[in-house]
N, C-alpha and C. Protein backbone atom coordinates (compact mmCIF):
# COMPACT_ATOMS: atom_id res chain seq x y z
N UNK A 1 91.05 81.12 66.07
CA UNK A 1 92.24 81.40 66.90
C UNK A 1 92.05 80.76 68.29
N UNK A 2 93.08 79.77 69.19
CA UNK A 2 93.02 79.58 69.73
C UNK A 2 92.87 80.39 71.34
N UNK A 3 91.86 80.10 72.14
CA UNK A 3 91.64 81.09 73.38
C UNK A 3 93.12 80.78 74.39
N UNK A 4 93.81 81.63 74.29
CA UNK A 4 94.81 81.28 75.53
C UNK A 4 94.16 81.54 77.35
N UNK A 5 94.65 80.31 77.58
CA UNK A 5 94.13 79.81 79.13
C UNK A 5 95.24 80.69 80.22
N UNK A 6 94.32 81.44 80.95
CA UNK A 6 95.11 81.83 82.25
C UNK A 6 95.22 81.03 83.28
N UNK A 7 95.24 79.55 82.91
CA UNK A 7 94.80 78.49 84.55
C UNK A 7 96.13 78.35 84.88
N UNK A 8 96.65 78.55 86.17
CA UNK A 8 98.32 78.32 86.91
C UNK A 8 98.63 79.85 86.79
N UNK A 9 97.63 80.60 86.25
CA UNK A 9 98.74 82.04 86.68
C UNK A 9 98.08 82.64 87.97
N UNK A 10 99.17 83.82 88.24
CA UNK A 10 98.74 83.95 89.44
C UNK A 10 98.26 85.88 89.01
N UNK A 11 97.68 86.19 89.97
CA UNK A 11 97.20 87.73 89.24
C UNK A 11 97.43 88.31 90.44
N UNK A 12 98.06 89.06 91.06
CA UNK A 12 98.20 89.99 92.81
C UNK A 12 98.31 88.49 93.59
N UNK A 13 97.01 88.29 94.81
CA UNK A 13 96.79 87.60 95.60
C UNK A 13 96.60 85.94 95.07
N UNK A 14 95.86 85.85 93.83
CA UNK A 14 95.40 84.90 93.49
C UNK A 14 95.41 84.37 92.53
N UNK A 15 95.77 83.03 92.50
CA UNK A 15 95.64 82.27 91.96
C UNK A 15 95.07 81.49 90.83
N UNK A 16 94.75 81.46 90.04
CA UNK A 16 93.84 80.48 88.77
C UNK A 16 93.85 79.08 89.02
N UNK A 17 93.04 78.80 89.38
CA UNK A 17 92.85 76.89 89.40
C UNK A 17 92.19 76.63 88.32
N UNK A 18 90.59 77.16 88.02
CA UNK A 18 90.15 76.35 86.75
C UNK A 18 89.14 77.35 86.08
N UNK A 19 88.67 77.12 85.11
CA UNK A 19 87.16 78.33 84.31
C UNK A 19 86.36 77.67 85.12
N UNK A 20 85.38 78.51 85.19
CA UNK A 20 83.98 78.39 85.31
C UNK A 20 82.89 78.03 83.98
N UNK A 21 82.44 77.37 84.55
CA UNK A 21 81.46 76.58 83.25
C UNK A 21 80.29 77.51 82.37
N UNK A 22 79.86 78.23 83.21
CA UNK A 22 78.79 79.08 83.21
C UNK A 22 79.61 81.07 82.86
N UNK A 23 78.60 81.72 82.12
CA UNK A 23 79.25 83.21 81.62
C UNK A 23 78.63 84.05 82.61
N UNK A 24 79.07 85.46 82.77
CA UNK A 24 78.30 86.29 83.12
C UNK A 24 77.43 86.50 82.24
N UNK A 25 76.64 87.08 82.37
CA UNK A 25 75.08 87.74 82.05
C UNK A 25 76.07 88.74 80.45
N UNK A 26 77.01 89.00 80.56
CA UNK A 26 77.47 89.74 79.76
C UNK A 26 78.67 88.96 78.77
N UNK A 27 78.39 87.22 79.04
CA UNK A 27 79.54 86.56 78.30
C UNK A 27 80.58 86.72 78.40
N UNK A 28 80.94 87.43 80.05
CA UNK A 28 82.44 86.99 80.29
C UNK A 28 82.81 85.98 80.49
N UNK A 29 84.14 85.48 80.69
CA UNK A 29 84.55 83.81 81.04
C UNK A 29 85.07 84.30 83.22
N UNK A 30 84.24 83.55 83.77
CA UNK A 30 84.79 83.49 84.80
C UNK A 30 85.89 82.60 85.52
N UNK A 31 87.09 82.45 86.52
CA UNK A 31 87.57 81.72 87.17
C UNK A 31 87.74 81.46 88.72
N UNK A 32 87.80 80.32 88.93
CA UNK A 32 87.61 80.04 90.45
C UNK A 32 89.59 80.18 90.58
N UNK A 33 89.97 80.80 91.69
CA UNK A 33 91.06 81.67 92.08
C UNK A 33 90.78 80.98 93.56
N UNK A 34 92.03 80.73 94.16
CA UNK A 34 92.59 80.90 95.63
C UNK A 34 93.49 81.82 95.56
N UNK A 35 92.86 82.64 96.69
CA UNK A 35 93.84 83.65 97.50
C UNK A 35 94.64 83.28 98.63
N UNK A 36 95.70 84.02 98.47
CA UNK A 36 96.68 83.58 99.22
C UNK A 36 96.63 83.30 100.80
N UNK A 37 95.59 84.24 101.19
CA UNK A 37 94.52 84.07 102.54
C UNK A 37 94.02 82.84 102.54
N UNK A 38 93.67 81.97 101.91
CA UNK A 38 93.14 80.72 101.67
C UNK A 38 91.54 80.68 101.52
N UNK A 39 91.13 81.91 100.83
CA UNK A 39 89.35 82.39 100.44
C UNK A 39 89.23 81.99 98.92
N UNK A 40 88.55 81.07 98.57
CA UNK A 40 88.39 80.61 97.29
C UNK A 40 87.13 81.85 96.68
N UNK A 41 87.23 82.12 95.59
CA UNK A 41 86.38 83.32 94.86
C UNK A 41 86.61 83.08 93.46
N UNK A 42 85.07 83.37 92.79
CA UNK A 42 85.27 83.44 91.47
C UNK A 42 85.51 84.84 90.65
N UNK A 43 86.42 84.55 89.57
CA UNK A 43 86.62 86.21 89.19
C UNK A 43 86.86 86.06 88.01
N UNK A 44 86.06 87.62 87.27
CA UNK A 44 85.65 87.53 85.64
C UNK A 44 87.56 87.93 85.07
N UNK A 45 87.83 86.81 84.04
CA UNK A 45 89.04 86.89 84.06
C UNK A 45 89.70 87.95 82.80
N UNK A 46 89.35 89.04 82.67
CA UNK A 46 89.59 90.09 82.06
C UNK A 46 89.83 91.24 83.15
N UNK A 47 89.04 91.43 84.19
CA UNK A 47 89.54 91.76 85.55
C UNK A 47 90.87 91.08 86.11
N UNK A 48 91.26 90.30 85.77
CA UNK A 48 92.31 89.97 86.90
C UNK A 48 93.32 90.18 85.78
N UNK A 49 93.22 89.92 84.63
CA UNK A 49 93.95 90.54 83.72
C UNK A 49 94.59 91.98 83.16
N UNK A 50 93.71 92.74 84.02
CA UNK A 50 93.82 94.27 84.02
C UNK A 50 94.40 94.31 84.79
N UNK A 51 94.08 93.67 86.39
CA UNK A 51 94.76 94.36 87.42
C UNK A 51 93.59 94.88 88.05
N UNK A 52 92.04 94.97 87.82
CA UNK A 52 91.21 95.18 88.82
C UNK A 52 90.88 94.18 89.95
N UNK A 53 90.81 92.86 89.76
CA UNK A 53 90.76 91.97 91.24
C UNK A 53 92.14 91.39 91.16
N UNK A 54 92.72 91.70 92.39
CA UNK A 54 94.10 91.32 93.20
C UNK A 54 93.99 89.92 94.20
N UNK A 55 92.73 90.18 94.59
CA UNK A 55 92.30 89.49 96.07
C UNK A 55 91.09 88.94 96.20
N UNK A 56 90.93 88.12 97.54
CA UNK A 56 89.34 88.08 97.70
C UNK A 56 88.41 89.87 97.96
N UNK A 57 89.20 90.22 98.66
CA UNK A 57 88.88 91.69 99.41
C UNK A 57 89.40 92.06 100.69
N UNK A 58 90.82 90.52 100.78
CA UNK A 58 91.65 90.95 102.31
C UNK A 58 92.39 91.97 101.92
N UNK A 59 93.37 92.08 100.46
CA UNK A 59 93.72 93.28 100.18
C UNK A 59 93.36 94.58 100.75
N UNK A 60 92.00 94.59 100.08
CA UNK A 60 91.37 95.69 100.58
C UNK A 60 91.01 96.19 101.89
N UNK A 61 90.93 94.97 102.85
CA UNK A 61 91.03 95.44 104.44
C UNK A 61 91.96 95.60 104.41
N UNK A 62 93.13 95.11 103.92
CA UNK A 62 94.64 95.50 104.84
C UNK A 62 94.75 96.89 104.34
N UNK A 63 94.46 97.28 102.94
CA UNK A 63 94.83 98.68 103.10
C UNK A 63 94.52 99.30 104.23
N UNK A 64 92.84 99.28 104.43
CA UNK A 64 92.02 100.04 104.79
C UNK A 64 92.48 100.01 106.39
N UNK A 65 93.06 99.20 106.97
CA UNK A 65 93.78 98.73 108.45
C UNK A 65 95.05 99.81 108.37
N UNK A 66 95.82 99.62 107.19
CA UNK A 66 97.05 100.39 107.34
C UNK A 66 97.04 101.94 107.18
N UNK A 67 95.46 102.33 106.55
CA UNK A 67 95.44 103.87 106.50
C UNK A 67 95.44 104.27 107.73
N UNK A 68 94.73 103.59 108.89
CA UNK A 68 94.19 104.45 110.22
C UNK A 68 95.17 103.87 111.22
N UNK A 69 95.98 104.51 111.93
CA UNK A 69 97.49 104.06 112.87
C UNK A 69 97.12 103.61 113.78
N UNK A 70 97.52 102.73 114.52
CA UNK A 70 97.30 101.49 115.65
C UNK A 70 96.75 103.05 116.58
N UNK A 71 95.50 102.15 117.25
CA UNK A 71 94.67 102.91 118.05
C UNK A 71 95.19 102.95 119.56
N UNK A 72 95.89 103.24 120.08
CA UNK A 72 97.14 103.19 121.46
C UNK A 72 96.67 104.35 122.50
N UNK A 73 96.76 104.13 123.85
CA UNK A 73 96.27 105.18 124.64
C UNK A 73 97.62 105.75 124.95
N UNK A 74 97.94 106.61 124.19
CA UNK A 74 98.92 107.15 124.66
C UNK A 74 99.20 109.06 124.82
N UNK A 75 97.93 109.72 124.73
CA UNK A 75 97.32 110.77 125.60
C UNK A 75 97.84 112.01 124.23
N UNK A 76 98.90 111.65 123.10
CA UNK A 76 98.79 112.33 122.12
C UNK A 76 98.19 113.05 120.63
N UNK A 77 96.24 112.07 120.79
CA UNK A 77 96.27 111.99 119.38
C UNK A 77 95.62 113.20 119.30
N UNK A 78 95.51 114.30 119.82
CA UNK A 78 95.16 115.83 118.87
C UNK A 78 96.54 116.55 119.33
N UNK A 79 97.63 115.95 119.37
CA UNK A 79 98.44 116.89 119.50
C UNK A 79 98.96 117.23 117.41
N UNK A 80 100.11 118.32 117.48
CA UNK A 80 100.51 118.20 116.15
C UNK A 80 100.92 117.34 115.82
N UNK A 81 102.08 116.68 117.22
CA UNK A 81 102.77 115.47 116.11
C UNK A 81 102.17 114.56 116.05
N UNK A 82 100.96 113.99 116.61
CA UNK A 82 100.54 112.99 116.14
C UNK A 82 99.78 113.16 114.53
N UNK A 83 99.09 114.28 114.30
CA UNK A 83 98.63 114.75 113.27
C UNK A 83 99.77 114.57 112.29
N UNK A 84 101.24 114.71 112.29
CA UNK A 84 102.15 114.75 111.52
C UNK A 84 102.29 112.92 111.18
N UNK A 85 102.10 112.50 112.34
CA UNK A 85 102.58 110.79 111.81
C UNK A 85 100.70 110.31 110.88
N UNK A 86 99.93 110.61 111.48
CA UNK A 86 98.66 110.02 110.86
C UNK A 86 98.73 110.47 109.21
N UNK A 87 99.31 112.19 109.06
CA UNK A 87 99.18 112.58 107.66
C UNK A 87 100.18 111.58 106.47
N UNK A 88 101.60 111.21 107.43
CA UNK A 88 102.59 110.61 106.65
C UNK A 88 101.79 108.83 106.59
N UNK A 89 101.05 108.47 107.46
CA UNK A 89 100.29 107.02 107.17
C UNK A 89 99.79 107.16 106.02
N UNK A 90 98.80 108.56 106.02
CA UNK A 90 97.54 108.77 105.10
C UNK A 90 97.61 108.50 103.80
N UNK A 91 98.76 109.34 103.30
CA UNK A 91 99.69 109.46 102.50
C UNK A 91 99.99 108.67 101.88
N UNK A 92 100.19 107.27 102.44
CA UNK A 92 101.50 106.32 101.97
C UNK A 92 100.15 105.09 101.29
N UNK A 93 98.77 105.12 102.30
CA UNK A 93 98.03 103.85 101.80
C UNK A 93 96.70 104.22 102.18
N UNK A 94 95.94 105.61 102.20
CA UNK A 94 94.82 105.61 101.77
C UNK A 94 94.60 106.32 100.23
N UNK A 95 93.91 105.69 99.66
CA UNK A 95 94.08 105.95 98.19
C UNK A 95 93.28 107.29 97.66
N UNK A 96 92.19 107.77 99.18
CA UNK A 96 91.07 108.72 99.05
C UNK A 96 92.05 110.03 99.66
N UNK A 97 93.43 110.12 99.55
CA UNK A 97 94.61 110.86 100.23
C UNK A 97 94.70 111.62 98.98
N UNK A 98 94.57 113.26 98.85
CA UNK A 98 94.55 114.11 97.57
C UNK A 98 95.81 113.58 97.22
N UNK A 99 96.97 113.31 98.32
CA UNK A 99 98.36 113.34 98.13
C UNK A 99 98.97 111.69 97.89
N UNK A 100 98.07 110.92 97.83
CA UNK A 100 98.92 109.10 97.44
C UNK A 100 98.98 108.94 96.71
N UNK A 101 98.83 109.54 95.14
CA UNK A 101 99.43 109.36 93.70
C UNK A 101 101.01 109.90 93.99
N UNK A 102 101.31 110.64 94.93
CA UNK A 102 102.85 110.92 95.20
C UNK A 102 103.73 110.36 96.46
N UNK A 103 102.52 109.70 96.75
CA UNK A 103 103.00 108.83 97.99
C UNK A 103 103.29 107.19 97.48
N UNK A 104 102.02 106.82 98.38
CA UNK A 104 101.95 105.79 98.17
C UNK A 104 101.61 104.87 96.93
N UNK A 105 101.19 105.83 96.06
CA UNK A 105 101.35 105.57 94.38
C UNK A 105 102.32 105.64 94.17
N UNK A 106 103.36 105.80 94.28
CA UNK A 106 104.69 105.64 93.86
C UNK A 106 105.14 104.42 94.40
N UNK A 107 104.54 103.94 95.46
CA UNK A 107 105.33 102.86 96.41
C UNK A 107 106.03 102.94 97.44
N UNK A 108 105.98 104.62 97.86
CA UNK A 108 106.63 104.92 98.94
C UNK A 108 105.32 104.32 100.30
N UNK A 109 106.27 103.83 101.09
CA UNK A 109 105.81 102.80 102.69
C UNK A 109 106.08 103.67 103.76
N UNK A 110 105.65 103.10 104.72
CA UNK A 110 106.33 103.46 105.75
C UNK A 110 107.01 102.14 106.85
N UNK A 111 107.98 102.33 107.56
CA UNK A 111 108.73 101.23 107.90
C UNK A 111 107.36 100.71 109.04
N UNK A 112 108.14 99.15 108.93
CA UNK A 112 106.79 98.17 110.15
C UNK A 112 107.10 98.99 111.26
N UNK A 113 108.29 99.66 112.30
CA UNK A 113 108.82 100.36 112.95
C UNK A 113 107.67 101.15 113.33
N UNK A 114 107.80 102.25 112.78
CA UNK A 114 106.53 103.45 112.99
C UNK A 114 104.90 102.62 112.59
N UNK A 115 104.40 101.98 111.75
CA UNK A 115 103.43 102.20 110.87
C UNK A 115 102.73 101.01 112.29
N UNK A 116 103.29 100.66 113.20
CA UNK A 116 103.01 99.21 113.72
C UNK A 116 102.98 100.70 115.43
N UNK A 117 103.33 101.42 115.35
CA UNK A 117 103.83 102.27 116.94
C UNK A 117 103.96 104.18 116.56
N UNK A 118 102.68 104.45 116.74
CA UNK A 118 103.29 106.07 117.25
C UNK A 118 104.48 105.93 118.21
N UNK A 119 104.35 105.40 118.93
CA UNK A 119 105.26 105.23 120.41
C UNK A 119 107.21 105.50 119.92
N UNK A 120 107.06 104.74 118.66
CA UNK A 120 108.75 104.29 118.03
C UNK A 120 108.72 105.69 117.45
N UNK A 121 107.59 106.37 116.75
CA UNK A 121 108.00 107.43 115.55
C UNK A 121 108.70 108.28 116.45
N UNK A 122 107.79 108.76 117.85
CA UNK A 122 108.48 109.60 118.10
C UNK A 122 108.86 109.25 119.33
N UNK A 123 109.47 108.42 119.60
CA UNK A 123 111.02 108.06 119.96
C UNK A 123 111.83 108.32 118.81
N UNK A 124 112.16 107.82 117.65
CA UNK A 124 112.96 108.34 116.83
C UNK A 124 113.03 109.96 116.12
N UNK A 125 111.84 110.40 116.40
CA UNK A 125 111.84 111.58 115.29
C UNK A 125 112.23 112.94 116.67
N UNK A 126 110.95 112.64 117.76
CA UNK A 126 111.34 113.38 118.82
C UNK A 126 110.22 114.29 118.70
N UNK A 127 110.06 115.56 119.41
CA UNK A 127 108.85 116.66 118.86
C UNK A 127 109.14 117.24 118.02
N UNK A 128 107.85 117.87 117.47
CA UNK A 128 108.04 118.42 116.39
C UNK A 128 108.47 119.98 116.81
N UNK A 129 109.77 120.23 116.28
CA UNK A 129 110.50 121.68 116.57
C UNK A 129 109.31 123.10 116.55
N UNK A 130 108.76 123.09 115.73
CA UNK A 130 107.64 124.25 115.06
C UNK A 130 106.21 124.07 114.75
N UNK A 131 105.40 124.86 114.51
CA UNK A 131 104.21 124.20 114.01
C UNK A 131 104.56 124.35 112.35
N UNK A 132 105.72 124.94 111.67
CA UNK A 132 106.52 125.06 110.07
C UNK A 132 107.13 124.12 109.94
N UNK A 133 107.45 122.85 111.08
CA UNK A 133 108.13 122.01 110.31
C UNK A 133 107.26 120.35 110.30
N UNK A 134 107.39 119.70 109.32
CA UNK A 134 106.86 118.39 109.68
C UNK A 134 107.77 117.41 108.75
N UNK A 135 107.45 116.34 108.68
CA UNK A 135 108.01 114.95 108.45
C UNK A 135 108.58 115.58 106.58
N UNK A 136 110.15 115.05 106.90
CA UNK A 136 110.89 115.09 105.35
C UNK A 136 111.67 114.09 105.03
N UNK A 137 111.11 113.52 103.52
CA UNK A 137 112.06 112.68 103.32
C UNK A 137 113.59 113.05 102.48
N UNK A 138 114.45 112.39 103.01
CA UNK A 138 115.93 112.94 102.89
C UNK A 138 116.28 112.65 101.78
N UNK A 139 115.54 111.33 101.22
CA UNK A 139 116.01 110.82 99.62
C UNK A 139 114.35 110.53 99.56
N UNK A 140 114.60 111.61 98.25
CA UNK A 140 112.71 112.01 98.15
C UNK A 140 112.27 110.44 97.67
N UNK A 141 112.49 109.67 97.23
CA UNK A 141 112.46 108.60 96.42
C UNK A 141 112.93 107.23 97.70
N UNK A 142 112.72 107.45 98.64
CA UNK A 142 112.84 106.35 99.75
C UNK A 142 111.63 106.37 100.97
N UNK A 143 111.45 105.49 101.49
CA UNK A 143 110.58 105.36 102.56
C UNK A 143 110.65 105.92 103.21
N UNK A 144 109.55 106.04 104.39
CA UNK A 144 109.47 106.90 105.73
C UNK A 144 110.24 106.22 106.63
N UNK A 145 111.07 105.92 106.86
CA UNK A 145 111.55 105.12 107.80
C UNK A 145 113.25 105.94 108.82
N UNK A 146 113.53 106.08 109.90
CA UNK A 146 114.39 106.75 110.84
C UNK A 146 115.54 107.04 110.22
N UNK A 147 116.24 106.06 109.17
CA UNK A 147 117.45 106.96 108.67
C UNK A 147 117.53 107.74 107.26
N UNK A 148 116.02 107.85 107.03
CA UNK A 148 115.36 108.80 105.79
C UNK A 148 114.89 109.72 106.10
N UNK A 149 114.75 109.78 107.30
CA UNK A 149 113.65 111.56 107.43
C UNK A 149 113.98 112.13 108.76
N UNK A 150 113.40 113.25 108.56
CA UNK A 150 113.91 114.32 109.67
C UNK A 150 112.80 115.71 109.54
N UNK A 151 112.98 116.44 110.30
CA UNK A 151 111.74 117.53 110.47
C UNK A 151 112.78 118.52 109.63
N UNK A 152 111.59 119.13 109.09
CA UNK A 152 112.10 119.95 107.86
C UNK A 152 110.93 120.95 107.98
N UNK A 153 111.10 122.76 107.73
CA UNK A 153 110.51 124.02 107.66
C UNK A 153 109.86 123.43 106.44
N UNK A 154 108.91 124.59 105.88
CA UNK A 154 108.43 124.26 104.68
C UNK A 154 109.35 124.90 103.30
N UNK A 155 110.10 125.76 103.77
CA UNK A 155 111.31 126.32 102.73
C UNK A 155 112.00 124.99 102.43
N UNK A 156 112.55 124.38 103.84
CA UNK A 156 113.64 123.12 103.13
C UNK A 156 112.79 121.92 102.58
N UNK A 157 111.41 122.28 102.97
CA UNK A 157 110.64 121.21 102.29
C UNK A 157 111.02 120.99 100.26
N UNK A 158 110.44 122.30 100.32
CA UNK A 158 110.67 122.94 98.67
C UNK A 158 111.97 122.81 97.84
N UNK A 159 112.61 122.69 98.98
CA UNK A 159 113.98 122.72 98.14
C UNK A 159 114.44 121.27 97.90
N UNK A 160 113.69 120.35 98.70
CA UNK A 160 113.72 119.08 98.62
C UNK A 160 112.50 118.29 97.57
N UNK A 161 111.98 118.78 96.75
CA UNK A 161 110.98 118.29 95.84
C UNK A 161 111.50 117.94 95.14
N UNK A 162 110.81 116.76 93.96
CA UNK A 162 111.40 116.03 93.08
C UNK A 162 111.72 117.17 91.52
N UNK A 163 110.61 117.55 91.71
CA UNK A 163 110.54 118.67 90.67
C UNK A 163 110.81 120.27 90.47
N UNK A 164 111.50 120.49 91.79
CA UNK A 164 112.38 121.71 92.03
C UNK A 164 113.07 122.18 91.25
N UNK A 165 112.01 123.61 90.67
CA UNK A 165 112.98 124.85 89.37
C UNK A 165 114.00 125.38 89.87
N UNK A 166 115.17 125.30 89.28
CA UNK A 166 116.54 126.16 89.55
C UNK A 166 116.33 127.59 88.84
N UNK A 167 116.67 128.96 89.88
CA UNK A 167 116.31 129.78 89.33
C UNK A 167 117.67 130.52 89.55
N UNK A 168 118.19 131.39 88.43
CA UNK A 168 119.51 132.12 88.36
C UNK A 168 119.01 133.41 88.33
N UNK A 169 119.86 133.69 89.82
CA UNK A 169 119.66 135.39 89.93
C UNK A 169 120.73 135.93 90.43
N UNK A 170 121.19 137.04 89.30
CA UNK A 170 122.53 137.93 89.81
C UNK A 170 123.53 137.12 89.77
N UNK A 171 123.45 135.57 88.86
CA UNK A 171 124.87 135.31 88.44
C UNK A 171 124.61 134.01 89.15
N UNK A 172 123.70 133.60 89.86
CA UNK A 172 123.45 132.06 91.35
C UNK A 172 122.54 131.84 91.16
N UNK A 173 122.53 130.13 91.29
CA UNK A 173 121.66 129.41 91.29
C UNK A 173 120.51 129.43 92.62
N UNK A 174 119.72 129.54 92.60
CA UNK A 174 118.68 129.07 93.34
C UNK A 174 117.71 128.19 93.33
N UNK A 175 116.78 127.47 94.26
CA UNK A 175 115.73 126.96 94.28
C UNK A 175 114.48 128.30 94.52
N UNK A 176 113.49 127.88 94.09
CA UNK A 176 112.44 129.12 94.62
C UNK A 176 112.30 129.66 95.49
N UNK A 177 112.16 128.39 96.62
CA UNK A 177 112.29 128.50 97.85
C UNK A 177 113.40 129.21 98.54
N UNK A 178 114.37 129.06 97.81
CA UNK A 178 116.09 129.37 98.47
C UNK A 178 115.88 131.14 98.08
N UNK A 179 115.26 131.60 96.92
CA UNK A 179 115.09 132.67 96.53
C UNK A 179 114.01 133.58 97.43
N UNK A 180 112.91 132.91 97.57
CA UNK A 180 112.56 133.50 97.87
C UNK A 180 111.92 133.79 99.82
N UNK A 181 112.95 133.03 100.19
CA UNK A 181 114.33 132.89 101.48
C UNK A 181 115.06 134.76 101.30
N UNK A 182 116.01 134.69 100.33
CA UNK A 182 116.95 135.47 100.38
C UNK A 182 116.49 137.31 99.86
N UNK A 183 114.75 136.76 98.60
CA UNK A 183 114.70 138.20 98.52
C UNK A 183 113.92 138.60 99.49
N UNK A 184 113.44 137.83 100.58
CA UNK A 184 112.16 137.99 101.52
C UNK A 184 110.81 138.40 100.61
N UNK A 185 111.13 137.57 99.80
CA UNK A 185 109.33 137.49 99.03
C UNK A 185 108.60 135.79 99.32
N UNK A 186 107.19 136.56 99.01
CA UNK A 186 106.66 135.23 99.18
C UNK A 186 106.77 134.54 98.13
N UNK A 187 106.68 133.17 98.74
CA UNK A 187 106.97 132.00 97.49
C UNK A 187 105.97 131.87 96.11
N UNK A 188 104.99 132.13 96.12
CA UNK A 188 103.88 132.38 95.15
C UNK A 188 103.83 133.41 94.63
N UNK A 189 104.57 134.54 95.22
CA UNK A 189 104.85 135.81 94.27
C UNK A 189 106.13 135.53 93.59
N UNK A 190 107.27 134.52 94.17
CA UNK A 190 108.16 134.49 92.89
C UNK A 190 107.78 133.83 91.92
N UNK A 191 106.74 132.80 91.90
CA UNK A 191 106.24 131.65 90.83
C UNK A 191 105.59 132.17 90.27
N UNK A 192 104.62 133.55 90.67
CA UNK A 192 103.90 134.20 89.76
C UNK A 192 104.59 134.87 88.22
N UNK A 193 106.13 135.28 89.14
CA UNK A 193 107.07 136.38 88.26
C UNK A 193 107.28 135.57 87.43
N UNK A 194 107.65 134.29 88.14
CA UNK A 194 108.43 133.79 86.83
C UNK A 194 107.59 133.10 85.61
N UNK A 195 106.47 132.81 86.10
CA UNK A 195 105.12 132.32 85.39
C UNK A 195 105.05 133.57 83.82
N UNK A 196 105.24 134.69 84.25
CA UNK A 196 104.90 135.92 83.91
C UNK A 196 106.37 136.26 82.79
N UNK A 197 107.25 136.11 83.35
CA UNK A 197 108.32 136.79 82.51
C UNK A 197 109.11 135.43 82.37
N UNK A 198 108.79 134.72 82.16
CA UNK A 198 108.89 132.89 81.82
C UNK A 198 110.58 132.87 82.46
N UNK A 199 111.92 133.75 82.73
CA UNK A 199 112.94 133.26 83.02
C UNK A 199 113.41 134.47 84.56
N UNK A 200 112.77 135.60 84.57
CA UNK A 200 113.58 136.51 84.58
C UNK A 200 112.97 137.13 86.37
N UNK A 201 113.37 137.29 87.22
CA UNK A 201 112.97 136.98 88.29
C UNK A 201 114.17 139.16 88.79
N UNK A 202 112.74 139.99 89.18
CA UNK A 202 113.25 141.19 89.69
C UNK A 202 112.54 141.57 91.12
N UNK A 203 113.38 142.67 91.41
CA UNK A 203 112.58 142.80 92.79
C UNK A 203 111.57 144.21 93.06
């Protein structure tokens, strides 16, 4: 069977120019690749075929640049809101973030605007109202960017999740959150109930 040639494709950053003559130690086929940076590198081409090498490894600095927010003297960084813009960076492109399989694994960014200036976020966002409210996106499924988000409690947080249970009580719809808003219970004691009596939510 004939070996099909990856030479002219491109894989993330780079490029395929030609094989390498010589195997790894383990009889892979290697290729010499230009990156779009203009760093020539050889790479075992079952890796670039997966999707494990993208790059030389500028990729990987730029993440690693875009996790930590432009370093600026601007006399806020242990306040909350700065803590609120560093968590929404964290989020979006460090990958060691419990929370970037729902961030930035999805592909959610943040605009050049903020991600380039604390200074712009909050000029646009303003202070943060509470130490209960922080950064919400308005269309859960869009970027961080000024005409997507707004400071949100952690109730309207909940009610804004992608995966938000509708719960019917006394004839009305609710969110959990919205419920458990209105019976003044805590939110983990209604998820318990309903965990428990799989539909049926009492007080």
């Amino acid at each position: 069977m004939k070996k099909l040639s990856i030479i002219g494709e491109k894989f993330g950053k780079l490029l395929v120019v030609s094989e390498v003559s010589e195997r790894t130690i383990q009889g892979k086929v290697k290729f010499n690749c230009i990156c779009d940076c203009g760093n020539k590198i050889q790479a075992i081409g079952s890796k670039l075929k997966n999707g494990w090498t993208k790059s030389c490894s500028c990729l990987q600095k730029e993440k690693a640049r875009l996790s930590t927010p432009p370093n600026k003297t601007h006399g806020l960084s242990r306040t909350p809101i700065y803590n609120a813009y560093y968590t929404m960076i964290s989020r979006c492109y460090k990958e060691t973030n419990n929370s970037y399989v729902h961030y930035g694994g999805r592909g959610i960014i943040v605009c050049d605007r903020w991600l380039n200036s604390f200074e712009n976020f909050l000029l646009d966002m303003g202070e943060k109202p509470s130490s209960d409210h922080s950064v919400d996106r308005i269309n859960v499924d869009g970027n961080y960017e000024p005409s997507n988000c707004k400071w949100s409690t952690t109730i309207e947080q909940e009610n804004n999740k992608r995966n938000n249970r509708i719960v019917t009580y006394k004839g009305k719809n609710y969110t959990m959150a919205q419920l458990s808003k209105l019976l003044n219970i805590n939110y983990s004691t209604i998820r318990n109930r309903l965990e428990r009596n799989n539909t049926s939510i009492y007080e």
